[in-house]
PDB file of N, CA and C in Angstrom:
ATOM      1  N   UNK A   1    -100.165 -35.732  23.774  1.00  0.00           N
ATOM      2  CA  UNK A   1     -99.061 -36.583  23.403  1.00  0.00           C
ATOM      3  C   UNK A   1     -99.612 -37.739  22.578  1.00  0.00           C
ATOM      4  N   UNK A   2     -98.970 -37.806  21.422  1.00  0.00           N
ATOM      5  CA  UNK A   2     -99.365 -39.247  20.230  1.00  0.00           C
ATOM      6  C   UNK A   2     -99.172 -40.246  21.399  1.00  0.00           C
ATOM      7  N   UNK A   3     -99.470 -41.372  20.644  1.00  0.00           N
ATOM      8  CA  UNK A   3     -99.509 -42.944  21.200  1.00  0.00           C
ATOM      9  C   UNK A   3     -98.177 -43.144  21.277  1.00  0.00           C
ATOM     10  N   UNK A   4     -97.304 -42.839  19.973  1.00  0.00           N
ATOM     11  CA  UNK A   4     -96.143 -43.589  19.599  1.00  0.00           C
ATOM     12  C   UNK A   4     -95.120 -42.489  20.100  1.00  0.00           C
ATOM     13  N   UNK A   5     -95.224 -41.166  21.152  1.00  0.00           N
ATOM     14  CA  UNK A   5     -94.480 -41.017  21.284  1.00  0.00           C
ATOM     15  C   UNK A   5     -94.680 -41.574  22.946  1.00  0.00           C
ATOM     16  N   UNK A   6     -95.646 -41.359  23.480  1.00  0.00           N
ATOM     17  CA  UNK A   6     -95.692 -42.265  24.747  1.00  0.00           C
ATOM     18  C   UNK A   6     -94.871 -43.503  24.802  1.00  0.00           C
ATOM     19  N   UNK A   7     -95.318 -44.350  23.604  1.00  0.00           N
ATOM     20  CA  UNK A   7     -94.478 -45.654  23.562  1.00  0.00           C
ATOM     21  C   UNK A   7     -93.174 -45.679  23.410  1.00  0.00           C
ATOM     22  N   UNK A   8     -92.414 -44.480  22.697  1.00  0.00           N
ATOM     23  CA  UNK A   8     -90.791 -44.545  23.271  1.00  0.00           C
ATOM     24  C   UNK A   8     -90.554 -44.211  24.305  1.00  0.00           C
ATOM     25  N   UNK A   9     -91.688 -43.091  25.253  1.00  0.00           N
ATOM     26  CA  UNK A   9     -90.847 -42.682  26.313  1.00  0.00           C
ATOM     27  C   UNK A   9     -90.788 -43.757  27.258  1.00  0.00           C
ATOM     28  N   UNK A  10     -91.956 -44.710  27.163  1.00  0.00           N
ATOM     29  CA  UNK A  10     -91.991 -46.222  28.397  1.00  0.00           C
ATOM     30  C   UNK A  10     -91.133 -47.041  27.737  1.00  0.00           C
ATOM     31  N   UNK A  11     -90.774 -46.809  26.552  1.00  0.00           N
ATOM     32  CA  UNK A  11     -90.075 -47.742  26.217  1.00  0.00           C
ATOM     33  C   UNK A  11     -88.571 -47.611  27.041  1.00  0.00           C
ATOM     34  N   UNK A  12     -88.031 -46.489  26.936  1.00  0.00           N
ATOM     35  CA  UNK A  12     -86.869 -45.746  27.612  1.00  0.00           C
ATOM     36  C   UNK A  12     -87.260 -46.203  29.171  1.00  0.00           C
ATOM     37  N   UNK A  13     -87.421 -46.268  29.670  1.00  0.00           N
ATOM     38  CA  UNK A  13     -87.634 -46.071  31.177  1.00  0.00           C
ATOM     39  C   UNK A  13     -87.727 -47.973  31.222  1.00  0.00           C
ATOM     40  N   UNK A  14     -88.525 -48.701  30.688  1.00  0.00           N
ATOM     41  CA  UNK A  14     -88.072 -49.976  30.661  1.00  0.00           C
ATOM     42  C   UNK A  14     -86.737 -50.444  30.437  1.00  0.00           C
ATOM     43  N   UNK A  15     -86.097 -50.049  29.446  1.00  0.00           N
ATOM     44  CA  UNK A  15     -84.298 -49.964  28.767  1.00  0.00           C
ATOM     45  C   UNK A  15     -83.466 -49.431  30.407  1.00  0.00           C
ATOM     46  N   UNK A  16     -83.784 -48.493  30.904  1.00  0.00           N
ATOM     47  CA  UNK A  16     -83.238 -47.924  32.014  1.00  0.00           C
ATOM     48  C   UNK A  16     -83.628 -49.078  33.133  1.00  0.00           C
ATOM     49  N   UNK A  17     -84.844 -49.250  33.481  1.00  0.00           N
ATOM     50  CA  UNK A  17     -84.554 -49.848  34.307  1.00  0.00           C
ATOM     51  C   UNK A  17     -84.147 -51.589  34.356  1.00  0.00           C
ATOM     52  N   UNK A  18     -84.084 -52.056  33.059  1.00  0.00           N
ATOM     53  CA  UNK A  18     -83.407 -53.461  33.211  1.00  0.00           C
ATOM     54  C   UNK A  18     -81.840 -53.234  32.866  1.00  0.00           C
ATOM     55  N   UNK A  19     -81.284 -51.924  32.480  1.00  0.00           N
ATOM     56  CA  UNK A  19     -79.694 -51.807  32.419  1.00  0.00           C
ATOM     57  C   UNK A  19     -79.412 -51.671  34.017  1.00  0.00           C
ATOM     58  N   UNK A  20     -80.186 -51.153  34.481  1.00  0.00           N
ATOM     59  CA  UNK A  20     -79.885 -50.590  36.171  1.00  0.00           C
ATOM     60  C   UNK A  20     -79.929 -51.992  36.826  1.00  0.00           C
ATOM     61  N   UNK A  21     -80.999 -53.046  36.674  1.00  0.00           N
ATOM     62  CA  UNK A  21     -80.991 -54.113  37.138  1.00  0.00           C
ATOM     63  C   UNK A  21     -80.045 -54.773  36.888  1.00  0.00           C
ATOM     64  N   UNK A  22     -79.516 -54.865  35.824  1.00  0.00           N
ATOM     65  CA  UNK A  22     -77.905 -55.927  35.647  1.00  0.00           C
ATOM     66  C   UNK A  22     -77.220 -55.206  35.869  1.00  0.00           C
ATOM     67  N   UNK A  23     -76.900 -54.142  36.143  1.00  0.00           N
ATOM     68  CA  UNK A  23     -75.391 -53.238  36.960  1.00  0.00           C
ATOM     69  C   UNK A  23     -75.414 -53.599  38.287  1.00  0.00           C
ATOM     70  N   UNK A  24     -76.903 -53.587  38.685  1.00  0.00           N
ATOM     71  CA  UNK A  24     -77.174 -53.714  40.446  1.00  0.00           C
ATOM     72  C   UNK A  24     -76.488 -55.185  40.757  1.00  0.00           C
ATOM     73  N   UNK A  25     -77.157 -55.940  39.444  1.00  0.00           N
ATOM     74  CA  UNK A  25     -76.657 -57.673  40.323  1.00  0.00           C
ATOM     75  C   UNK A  25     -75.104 -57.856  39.547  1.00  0.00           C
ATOM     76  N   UNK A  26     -74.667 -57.394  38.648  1.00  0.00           N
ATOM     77  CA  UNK A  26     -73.218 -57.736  38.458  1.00  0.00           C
ATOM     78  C   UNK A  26     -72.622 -57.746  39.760  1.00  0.00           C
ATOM     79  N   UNK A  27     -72.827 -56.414  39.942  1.00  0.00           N
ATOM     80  CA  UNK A  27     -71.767 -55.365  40.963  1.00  0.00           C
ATOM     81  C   UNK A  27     -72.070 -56.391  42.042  1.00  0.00           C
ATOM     82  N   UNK A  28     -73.412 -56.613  42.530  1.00  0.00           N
ATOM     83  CA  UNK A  28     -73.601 -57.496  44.193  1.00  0.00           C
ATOM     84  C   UNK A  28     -72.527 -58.734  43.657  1.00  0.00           C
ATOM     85  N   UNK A  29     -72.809 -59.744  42.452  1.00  0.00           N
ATOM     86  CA  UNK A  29     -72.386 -60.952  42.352  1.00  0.00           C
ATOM     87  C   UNK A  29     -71.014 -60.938  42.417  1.00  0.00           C
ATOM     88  N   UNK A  30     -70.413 -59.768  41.815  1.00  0.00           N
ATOM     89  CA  UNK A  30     -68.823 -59.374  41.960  1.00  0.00           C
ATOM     90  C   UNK A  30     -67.978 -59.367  42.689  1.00  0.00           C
ATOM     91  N   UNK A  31     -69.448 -58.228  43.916  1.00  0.00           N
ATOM     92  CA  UNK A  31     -68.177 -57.941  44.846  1.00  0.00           C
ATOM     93  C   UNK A  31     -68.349 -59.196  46.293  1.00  0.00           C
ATOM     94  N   UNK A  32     -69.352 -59.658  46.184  1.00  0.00           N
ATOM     95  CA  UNK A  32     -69.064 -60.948  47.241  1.00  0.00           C
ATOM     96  C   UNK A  32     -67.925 -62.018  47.209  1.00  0.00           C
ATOM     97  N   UNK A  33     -67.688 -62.352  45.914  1.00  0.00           N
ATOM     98  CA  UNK A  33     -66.647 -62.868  45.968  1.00  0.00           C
ATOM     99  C   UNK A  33     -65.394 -62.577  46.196  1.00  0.00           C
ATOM    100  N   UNK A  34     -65.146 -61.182  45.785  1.00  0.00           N
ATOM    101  CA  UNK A  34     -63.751 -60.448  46.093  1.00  0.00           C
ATOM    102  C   UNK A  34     -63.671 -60.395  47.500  1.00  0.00           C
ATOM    103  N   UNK A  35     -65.069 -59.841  48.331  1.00  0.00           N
ATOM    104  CA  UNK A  35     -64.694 -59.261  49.528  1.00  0.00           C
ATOM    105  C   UNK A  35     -64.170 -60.941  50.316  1.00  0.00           C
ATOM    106  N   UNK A  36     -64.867 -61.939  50.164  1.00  0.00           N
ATOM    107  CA  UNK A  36     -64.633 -63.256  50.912  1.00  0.00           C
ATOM    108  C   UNK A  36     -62.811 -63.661  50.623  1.00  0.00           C
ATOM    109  N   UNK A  37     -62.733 -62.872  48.699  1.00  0.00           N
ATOM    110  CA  UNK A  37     -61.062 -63.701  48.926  1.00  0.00           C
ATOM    111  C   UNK A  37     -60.231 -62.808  49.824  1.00  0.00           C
ATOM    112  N   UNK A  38     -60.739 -61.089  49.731  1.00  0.00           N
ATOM    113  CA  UNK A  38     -59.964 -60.446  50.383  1.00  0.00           C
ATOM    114  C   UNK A  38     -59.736 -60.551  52.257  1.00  0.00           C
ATOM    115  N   UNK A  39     -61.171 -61.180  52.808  1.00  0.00           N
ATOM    116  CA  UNK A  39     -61.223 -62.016  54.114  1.00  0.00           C
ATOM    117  C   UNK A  39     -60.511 -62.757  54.418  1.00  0.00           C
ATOM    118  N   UNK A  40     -59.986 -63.642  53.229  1.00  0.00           N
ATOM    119  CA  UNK A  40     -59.075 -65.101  52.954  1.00  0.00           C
ATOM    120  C   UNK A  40     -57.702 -64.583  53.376  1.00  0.00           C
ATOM    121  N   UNK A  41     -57.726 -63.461  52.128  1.00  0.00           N
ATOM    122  CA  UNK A  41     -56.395 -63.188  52.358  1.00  0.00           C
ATOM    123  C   UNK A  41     -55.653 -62.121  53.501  1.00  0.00           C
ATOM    124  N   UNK A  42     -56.557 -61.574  54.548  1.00  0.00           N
ATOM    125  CA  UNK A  42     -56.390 -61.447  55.710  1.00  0.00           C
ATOM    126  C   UNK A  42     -56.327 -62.406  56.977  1.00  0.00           C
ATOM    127  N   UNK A  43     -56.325 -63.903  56.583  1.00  0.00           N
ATOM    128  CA  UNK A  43     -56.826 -65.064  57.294  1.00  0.00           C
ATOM    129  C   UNK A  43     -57.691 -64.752  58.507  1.00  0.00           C
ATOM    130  N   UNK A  44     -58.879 -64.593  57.699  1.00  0.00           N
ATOM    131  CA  UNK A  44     -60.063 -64.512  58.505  1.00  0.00           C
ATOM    132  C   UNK A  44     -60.615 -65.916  58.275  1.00  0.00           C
ATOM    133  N   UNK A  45     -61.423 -65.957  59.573  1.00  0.00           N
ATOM    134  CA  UNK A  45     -62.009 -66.992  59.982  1.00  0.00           C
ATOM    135  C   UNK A  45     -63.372 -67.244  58.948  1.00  0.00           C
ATOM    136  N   UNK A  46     -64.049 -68.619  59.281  1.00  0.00           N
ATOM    137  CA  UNK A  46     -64.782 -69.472  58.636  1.00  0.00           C
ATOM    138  C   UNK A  46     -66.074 -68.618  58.885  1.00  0.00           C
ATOM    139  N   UNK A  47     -66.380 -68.168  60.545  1.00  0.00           N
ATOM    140  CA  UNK A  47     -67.108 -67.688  60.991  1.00  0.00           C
ATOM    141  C   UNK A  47     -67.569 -65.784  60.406  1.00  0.00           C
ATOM    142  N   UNK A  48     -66.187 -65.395  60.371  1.00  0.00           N
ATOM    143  CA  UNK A  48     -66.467 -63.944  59.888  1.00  0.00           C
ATOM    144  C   UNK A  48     -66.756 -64.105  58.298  1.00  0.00           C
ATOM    145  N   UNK A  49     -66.281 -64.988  57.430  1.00  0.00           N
ATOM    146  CA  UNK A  49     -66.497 -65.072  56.227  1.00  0.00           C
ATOM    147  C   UNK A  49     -67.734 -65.267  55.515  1.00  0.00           C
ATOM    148  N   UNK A  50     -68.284 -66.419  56.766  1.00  0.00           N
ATOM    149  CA  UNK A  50     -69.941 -66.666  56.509  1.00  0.00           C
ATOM    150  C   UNK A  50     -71.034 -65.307  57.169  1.00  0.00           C
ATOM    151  N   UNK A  51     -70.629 -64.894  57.763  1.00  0.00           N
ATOM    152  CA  UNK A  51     -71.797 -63.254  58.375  1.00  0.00           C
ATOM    153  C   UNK A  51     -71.124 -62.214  57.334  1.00  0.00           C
ATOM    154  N   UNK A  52     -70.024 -62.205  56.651  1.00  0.00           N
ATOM    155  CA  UNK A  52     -69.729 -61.770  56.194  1.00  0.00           C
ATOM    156  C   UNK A  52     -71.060 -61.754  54.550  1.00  0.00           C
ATOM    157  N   UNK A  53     -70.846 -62.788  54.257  1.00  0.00           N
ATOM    158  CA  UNK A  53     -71.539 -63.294  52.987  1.00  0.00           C
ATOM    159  C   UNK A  53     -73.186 -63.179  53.170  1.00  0.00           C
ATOM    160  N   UNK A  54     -73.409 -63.777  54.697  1.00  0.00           N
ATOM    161  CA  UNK A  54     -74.799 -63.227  55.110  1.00  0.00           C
ATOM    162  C   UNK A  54     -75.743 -62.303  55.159  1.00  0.00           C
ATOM    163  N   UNK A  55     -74.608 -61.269  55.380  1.00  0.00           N
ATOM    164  CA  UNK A  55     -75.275 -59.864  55.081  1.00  0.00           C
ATOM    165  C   UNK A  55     -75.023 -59.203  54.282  1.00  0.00           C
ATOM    166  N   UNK A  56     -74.538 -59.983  52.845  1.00  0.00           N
ATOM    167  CA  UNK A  56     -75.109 -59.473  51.645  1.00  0.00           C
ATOM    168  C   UNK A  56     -76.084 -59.791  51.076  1.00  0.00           C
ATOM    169  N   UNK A  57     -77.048 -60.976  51.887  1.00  0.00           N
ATOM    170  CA  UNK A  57     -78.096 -61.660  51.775  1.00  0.00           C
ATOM    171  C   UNK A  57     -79.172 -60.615  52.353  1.00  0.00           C
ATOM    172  N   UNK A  58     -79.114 -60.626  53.495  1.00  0.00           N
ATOM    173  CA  UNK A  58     -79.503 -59.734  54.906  1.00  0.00           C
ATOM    174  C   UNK A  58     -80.456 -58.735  54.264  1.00  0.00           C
ATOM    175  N   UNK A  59     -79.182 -57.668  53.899  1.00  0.00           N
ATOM    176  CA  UNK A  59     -79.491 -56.291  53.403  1.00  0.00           C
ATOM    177  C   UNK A  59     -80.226 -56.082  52.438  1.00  0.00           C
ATOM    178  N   UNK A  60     -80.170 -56.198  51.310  1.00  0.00           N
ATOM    179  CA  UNK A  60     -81.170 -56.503  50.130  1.00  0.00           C
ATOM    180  C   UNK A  60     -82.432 -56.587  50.716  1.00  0.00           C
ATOM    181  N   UNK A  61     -82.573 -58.025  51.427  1.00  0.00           N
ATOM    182  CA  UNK A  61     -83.831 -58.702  52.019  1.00  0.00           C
ATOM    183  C   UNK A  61     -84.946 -57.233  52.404  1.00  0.00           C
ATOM    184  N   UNK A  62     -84.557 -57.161  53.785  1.00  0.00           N
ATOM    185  CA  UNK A  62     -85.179 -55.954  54.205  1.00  0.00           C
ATOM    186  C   UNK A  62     -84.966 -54.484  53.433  1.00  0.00           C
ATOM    187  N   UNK A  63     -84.194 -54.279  52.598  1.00  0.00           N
ATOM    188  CA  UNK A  63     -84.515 -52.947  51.803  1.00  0.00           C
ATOM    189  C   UNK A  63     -85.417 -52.961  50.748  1.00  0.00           C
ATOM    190  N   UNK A  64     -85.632 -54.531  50.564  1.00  0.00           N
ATOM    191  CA  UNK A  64     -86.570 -54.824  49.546  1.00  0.00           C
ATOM    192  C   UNK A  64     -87.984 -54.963  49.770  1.00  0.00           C
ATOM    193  N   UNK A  65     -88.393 -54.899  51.273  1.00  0.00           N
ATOM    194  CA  UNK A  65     -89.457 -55.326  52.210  1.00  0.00           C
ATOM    195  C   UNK A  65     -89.851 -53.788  52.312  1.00  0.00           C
ATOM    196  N   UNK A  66     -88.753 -53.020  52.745  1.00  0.00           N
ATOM    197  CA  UNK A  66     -89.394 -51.299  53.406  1.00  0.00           C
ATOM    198  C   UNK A  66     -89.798 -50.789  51.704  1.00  0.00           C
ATOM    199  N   UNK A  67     -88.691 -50.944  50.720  1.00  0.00           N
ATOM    200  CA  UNK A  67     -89.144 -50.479  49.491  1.00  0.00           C
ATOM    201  C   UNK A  67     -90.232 -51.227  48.971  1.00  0.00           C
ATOM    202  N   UNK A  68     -90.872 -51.720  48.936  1.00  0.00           N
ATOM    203  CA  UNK A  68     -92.390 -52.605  48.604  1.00  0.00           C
ATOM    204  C   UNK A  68     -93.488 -52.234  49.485  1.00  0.00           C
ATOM    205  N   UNK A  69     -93.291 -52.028  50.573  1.00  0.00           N
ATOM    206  CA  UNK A  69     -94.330 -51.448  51.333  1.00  0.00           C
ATOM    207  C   UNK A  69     -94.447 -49.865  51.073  1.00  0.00           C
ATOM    208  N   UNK A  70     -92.946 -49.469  50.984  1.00  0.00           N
ATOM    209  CA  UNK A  70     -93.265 -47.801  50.093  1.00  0.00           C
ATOM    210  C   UNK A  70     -94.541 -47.586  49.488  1.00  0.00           C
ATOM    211  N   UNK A  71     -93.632 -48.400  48.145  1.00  0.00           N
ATOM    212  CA  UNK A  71     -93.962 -48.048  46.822  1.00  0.00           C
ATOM    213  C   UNK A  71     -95.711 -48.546  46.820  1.00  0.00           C
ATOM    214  N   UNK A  72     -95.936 -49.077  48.200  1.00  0.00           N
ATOM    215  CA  UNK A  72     -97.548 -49.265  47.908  1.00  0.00           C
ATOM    216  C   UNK A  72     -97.819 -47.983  48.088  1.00  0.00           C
ATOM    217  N   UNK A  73     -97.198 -47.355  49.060  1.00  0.00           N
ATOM    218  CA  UNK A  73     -98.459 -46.203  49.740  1.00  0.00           C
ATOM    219  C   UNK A  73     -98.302 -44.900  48.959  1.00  0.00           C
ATOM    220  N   UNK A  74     -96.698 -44.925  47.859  1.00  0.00           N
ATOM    221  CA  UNK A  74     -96.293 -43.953  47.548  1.00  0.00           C
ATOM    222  C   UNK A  74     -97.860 -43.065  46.401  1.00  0.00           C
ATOM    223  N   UNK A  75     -98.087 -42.220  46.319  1.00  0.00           N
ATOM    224  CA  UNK A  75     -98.627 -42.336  45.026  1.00  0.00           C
ATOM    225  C   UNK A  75     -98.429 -41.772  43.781  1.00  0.00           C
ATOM    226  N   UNK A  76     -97.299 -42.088  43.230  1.00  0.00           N
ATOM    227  CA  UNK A  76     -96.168 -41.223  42.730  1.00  0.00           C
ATOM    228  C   UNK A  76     -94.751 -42.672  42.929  1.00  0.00           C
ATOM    229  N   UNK A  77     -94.306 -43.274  41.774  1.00  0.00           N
ATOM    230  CA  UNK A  77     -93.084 -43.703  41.834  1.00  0.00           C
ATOM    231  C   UNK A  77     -91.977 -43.046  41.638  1.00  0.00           C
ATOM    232  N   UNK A  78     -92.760 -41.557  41.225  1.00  0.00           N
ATOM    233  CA  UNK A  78     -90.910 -40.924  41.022  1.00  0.00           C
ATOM    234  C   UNK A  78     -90.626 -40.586  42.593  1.00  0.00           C
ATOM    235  N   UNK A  79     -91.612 -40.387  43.430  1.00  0.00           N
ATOM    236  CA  UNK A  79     -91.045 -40.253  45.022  1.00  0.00           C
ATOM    237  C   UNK A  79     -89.768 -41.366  45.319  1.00  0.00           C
ATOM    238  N   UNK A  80     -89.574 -42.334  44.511  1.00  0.00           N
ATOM    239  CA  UNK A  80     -88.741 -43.205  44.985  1.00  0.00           C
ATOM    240  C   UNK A  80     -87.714 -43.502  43.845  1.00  0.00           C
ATOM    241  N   UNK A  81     -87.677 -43.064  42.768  1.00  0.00           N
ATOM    242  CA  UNK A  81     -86.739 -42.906  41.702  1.00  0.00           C
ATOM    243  C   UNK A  81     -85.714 -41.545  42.250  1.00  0.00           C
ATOM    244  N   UNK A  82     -86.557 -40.186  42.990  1.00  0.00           N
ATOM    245  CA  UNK A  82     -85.363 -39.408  42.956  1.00  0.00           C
ATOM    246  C   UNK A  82     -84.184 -39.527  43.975  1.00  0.00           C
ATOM    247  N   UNK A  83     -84.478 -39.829  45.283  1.00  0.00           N
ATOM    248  CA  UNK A  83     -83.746 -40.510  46.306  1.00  0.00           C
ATOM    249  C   UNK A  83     -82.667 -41.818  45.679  1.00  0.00           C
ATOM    250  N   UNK A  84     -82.851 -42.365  44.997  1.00  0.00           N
ATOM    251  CA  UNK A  84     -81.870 -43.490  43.664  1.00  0.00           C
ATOM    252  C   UNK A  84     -81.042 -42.477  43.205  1.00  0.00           C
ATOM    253  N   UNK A  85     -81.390 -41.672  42.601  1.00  0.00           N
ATOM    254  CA  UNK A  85     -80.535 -40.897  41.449  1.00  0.00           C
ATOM    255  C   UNK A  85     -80.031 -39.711  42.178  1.00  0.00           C
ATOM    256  N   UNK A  86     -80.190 -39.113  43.320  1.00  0.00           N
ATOM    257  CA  UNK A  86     -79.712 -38.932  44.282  1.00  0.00           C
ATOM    258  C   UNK A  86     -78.463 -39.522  45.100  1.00  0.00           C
ATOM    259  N   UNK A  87     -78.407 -40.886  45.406  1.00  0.00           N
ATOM    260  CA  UNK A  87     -77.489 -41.500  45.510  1.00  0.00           C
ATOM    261  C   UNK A  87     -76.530 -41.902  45.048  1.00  0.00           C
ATOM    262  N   UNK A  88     -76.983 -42.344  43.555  1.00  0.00           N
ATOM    263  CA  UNK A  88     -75.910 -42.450  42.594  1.00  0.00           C
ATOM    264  C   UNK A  88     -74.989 -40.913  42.155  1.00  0.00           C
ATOM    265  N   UNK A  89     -75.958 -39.752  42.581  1.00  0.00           N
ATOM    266  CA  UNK A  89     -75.064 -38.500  41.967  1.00  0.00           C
ATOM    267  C   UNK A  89     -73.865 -38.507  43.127  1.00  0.00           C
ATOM    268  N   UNK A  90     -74.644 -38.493  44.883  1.00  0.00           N
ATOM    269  CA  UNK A  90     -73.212 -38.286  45.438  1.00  0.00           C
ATOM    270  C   UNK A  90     -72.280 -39.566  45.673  1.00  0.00           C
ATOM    271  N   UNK A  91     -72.588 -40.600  45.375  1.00  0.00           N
ATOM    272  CA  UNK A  91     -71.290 -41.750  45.409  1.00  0.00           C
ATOM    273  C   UNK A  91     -70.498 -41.046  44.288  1.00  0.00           C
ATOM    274  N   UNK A  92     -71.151 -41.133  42.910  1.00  0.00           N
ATOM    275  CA  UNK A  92     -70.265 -40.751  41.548  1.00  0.00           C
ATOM    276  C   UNK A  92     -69.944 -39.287  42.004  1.00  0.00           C
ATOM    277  N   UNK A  93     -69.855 -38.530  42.974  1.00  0.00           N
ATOM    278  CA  UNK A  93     -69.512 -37.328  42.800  1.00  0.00           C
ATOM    279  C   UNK A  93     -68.669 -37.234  44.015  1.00  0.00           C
ATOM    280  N   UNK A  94     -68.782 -37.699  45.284  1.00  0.00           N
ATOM    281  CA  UNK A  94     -67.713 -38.080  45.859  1.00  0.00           C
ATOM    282  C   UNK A  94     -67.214 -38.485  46.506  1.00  0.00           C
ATOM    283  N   UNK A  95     -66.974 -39.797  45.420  1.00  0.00           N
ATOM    284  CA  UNK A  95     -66.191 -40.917  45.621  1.00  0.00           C
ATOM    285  C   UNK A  95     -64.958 -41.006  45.229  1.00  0.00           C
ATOM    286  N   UNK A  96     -63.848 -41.101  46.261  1.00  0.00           N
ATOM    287  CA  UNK A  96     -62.552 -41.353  45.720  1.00  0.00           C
ATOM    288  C   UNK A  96     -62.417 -42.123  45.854  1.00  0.00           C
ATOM    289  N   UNK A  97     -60.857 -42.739  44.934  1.00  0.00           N
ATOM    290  CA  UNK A  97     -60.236 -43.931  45.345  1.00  0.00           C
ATOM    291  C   UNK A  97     -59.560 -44.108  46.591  1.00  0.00           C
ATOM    292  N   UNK A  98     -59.399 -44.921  47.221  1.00  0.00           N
ATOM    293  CA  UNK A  98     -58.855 -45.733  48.512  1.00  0.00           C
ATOM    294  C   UNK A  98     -57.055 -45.339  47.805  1.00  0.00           C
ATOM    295  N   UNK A  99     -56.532 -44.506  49.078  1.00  0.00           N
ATOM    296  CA  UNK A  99     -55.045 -44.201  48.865  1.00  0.00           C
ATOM    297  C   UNK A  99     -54.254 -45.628  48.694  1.00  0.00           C
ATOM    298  N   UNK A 100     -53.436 -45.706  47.816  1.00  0.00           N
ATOM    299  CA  UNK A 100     -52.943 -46.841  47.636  1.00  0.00           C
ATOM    300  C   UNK A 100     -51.838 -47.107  49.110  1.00  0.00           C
ATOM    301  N   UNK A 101     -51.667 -48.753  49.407  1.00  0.00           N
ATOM    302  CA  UNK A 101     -51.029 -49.378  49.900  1.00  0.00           C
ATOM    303  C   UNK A 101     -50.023 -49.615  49.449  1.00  0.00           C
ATOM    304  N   UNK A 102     -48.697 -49.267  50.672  1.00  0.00           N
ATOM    305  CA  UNK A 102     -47.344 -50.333  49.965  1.00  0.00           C
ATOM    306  C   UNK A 102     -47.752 -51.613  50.387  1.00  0.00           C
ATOM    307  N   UNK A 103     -46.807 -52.585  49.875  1.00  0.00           N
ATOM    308  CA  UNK A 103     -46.753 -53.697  49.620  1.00  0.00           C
ATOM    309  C   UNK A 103     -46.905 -54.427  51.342  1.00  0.00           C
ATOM    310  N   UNK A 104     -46.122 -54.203  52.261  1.00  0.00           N
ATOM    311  CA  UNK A 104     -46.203 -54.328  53.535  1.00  0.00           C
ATOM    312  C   UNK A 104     -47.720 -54.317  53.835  1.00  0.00           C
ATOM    313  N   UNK A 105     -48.658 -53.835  53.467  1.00  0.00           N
ATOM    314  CA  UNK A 105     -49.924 -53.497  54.233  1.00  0.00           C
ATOM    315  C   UNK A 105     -50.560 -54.395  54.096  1.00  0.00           C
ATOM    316  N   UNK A 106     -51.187 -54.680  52.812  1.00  0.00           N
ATOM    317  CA  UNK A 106     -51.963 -56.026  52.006  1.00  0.00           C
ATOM    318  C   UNK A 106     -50.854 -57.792  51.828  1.00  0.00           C
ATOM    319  N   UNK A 107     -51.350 -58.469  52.675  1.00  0.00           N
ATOM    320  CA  UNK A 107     -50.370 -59.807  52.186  1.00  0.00           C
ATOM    321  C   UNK A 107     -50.756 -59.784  50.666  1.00  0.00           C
ATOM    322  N   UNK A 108     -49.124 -60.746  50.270  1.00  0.00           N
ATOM    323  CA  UNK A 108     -49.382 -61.371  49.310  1.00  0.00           C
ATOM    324  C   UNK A 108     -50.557 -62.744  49.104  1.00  0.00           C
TER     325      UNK A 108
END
């Protein structure tokens, strides 16, 4: 393999993984706020709202701790790229939408 075709293929896989990184934190930064107004608008408490928000802190934390200690011992990073793309095939494959609500269910 030339130099310069090596250098597009890392180049690609860099492009991939900083698009994957801003989808990952949109989506987290997004949906914390929705889920807290949608808490609100169930009049949930101060208390469930904050453990609520906590363990979107939480989770990350320690998946980021077991995945770092992996990826030391792995020797091979695609061992931990296919389990990702794995996940993303069966959410995107099946995932439905949430049956809609009448109006009665969800307050205004």
């Amino acid at each position: 393999m030339t130099d310069s075709a090596r250098g597009v293929s890392s180049s690609a896989w860099l492009w991939l993984l900083v698009a994957c990184a801003v989808l990952t934190q949109s989506t987290v930064n997004l949906l914390r706020p929705v889920t807290s107004y949608k808490l609100l608008a169930l009049q949930a408490d101060s208390v469930t709202i904050g453990l609520t928000t906590a363990a979107y802190a939480l989770v990350p934390l320690f998946t980021a701790v077991w995945l770092g200690r992996y990826s030391d011992r792995a020797p091979q990073l695609k061992l931990l790229a296919w389990p990702g793309w794995a996940c993303w095939w069966l959410v995107g494959h099946f995932w439905r939408p949430l049956p809609r609500y009448g109006p009665s269910y969800w307050p205004a």
